[in-house]
Each structure stands twice: as structure tokens, then as C-alpha cells.
C-alpha atoms as a PDB file:
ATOM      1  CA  UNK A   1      -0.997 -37.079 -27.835  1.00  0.00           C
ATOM      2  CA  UNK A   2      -1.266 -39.607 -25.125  1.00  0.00           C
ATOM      3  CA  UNK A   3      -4.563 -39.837 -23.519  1.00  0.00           C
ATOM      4  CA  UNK A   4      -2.697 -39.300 -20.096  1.00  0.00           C
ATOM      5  CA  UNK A   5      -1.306 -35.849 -21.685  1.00  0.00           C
ATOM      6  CA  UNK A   6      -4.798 -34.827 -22.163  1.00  0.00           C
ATOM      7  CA  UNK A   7      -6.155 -35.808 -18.754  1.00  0.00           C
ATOM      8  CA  UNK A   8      -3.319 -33.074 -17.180  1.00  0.00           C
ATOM      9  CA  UNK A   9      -4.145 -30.675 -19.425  1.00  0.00           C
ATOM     10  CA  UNK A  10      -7.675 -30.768 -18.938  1.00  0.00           C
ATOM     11  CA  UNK A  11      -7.081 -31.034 -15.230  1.00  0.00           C
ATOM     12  CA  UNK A  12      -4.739 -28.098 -14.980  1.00  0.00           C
ATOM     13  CA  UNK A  13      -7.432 -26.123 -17.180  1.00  0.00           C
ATOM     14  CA  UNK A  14     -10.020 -26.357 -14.524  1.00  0.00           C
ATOM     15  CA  UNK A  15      -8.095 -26.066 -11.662  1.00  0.00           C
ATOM     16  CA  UNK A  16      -6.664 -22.662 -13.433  1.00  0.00           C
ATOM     17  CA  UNK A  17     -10.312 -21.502 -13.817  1.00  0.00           C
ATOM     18  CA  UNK A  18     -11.355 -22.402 -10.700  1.00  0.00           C
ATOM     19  CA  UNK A  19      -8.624 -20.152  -8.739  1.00  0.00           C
ATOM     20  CA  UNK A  20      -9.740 -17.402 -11.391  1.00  0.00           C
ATOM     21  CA  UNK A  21     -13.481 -17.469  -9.993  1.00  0.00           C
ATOM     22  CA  UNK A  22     -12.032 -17.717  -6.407  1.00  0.00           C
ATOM     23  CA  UNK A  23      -9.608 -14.982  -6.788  1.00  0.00           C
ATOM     24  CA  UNK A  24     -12.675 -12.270  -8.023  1.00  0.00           C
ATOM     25  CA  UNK A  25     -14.593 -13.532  -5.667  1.00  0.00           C
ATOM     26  CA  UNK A  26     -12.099 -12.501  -2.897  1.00  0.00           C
ATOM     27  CA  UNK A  27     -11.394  -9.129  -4.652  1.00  0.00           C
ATOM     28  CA  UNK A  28     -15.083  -8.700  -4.746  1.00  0.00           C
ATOM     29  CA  UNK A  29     -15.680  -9.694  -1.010  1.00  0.00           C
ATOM     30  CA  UNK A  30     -12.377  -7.228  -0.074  1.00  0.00           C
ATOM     31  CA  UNK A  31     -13.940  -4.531  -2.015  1.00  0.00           C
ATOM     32  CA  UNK A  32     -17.716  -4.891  -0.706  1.00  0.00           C
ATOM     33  CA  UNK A  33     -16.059  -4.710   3.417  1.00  0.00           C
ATOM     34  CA  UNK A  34     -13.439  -1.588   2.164  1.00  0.00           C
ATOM     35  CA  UNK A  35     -16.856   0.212   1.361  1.00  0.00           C
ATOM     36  CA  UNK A  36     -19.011  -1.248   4.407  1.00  0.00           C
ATOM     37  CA  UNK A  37     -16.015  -0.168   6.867  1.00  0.00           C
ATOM     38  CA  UNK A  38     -15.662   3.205   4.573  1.00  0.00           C
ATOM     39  CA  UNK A  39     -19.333   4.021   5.272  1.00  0.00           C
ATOM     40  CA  UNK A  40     -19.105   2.756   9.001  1.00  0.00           C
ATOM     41  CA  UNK A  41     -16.535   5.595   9.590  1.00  0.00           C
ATOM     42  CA  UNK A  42     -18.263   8.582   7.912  1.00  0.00           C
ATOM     43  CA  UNK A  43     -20.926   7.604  10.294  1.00  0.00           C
ATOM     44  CA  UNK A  44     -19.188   7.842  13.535  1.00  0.00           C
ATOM     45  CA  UNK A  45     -17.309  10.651  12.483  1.00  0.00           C
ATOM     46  CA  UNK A  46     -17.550  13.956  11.941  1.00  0.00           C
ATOM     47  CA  UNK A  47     -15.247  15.862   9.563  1.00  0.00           C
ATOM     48  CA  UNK A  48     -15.568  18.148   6.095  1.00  0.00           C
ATOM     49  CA  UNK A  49     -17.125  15.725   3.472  1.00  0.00           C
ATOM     50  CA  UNK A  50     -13.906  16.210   1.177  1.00  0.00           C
ATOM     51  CA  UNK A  51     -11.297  14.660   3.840  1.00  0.00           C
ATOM     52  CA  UNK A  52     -13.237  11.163   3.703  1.00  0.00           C
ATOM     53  CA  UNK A  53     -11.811   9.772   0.839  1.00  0.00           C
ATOM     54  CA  UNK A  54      -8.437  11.108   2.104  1.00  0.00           C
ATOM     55  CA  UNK A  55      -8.356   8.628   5.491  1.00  0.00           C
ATOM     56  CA  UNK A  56      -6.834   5.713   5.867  1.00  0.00           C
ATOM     57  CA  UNK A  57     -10.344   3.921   5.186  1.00  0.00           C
ATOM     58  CA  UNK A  58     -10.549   5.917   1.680  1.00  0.00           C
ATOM     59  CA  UNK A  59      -7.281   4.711   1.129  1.00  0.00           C
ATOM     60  CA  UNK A  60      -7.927   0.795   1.445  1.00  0.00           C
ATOM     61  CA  UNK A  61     -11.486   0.924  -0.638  1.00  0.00           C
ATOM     62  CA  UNK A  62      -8.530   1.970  -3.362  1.00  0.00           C
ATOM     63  CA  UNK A  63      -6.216  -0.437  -2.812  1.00  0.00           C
ATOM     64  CA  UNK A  64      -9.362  -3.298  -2.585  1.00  0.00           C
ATOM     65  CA  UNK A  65     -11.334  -1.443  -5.753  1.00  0.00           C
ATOM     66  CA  UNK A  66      -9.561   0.305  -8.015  1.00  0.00           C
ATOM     67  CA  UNK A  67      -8.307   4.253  -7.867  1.00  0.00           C
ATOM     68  CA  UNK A  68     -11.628   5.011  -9.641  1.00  0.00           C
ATOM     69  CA  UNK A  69     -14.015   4.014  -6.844  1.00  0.00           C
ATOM     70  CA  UNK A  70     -13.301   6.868  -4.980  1.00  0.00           C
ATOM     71  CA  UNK A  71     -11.347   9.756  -6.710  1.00  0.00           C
ATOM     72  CA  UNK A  72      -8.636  11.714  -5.180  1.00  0.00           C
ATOM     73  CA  UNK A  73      -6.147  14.149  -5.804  1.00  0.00           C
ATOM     74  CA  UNK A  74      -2.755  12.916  -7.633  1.00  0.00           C
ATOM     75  CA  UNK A  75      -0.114  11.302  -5.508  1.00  0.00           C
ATOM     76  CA  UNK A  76      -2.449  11.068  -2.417  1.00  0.00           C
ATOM     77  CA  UNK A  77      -1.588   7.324  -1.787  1.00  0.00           C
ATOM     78  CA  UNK A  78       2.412   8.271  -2.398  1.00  0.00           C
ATOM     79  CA  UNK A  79       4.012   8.302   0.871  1.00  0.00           C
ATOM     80  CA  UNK A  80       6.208  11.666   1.298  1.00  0.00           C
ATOM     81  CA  UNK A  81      10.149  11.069   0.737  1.00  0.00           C
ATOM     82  CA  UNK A  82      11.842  11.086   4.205  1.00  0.00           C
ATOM     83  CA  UNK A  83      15.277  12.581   3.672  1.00  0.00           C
ATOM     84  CA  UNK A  84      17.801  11.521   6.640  1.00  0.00           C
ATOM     85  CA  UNK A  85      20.759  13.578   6.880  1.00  0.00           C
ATOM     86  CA  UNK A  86      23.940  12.791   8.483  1.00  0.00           C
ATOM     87  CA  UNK A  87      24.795  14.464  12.269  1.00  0.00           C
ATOM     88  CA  UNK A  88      27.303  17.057  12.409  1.00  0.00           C
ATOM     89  CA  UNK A  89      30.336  15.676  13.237  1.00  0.00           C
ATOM     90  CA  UNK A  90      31.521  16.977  16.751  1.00  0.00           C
ATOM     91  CA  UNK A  91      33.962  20.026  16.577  1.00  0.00           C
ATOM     92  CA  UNK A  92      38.056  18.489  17.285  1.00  0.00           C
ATOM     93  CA  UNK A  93      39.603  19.057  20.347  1.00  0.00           C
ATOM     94  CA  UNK A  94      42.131  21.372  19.903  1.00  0.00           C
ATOM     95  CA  UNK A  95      45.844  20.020  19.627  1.00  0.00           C
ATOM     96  CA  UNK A  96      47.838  21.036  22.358  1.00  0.00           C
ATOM     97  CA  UNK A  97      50.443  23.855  21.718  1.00  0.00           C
ATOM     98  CA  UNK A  98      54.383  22.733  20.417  1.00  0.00           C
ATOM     99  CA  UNK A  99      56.924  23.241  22.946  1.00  0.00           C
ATOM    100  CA  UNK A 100      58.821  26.611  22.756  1.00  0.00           C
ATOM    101  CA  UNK A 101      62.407  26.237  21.085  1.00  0.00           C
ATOM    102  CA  UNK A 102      64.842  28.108  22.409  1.00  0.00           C
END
């Protein structure tokens, strides 16, 4: 192998580490201000202890952690299945009547 060959390869290597490090380290930072705006809102509000995790601000320290730093039930985090049905159709107009024969 060329000693050019080796120079990319090496080169590539520690540029692929380095966006490994940086890429925790932004997980890490996401998950630290889920939790810190998490705790902020049980603070300032007021509601039964079990509904926390269920908020939109439970929701995102699961998205930013992992679904087992803060435990919910099953399919909480599914959105519900809107089902769009089509309008009636408008009743027809009646046809007017055929002309008497005589």
C-alpha cells in the first residue's frame, strides 16, 4: 500500500472517531436539558405524580434518553390513528316526470 493510501485511511479513522465523541456528547447534553426542563415543569405545576411522565416534557426526556429513563405505559408515545371518512354524497334531485302519452 502506498504511503498516500495510508495517510487517508488514518485520516478518515480519526475524523470517524472524532464525530463519534461529538455525537454522545450531543446525546448526552440533549438528555441532561430533557431532564432539567422535565424537572422545571413538575415544579411549576401541579398535577397527580403519575401524569408527569405522560406530558409532552416526559415524552422528549424519551426521545433524548432512551424509553427506560422514564417508564410508561405501552404505546404512550404512538399517536392515535385518525380515520377520515368520506362526506355523504348529497341526495339527487329528482328527475322530472315523462310526459303523459296519449
Amino acid at each position: 500500500m502506498s504511503q498516500l493510501f495510508r495517510l487517508h485511511v488514518g485520516a478518515a479513522a480519526c475524523a470517524a472517531c472524532l464525530g463519534l465523541s461529538a455525537a454522545a456528547q450531543t446525546s448526552a447534553s440533549e438528555c441532561e436539558k430533557a431532564w432539567t426542563d422535565y424537572n422545571e415543569f413538575k415544579q411549576h405545576n401541579a398535577m397527580e405524580p403519575s401524569r408527569y411522565p405522560l406530558t409532552v416534557h416526559g415524552a422528549a426526556v424519551r426521545a433524548a434518553c432512551g424509553p427506560e429513563a422514564l417508564p410508561v405505559p405501552p404505546d404512550t408515545d404512538t399517536p392515535p390513528v385518525f380515520i377520515l371518512r368520506k362526506k355523504p354524497k348529497p341526495p339527487e334531485k329528482p328527475k322530472p316526470p315523462k310526459p303523459a302519452t296519449p
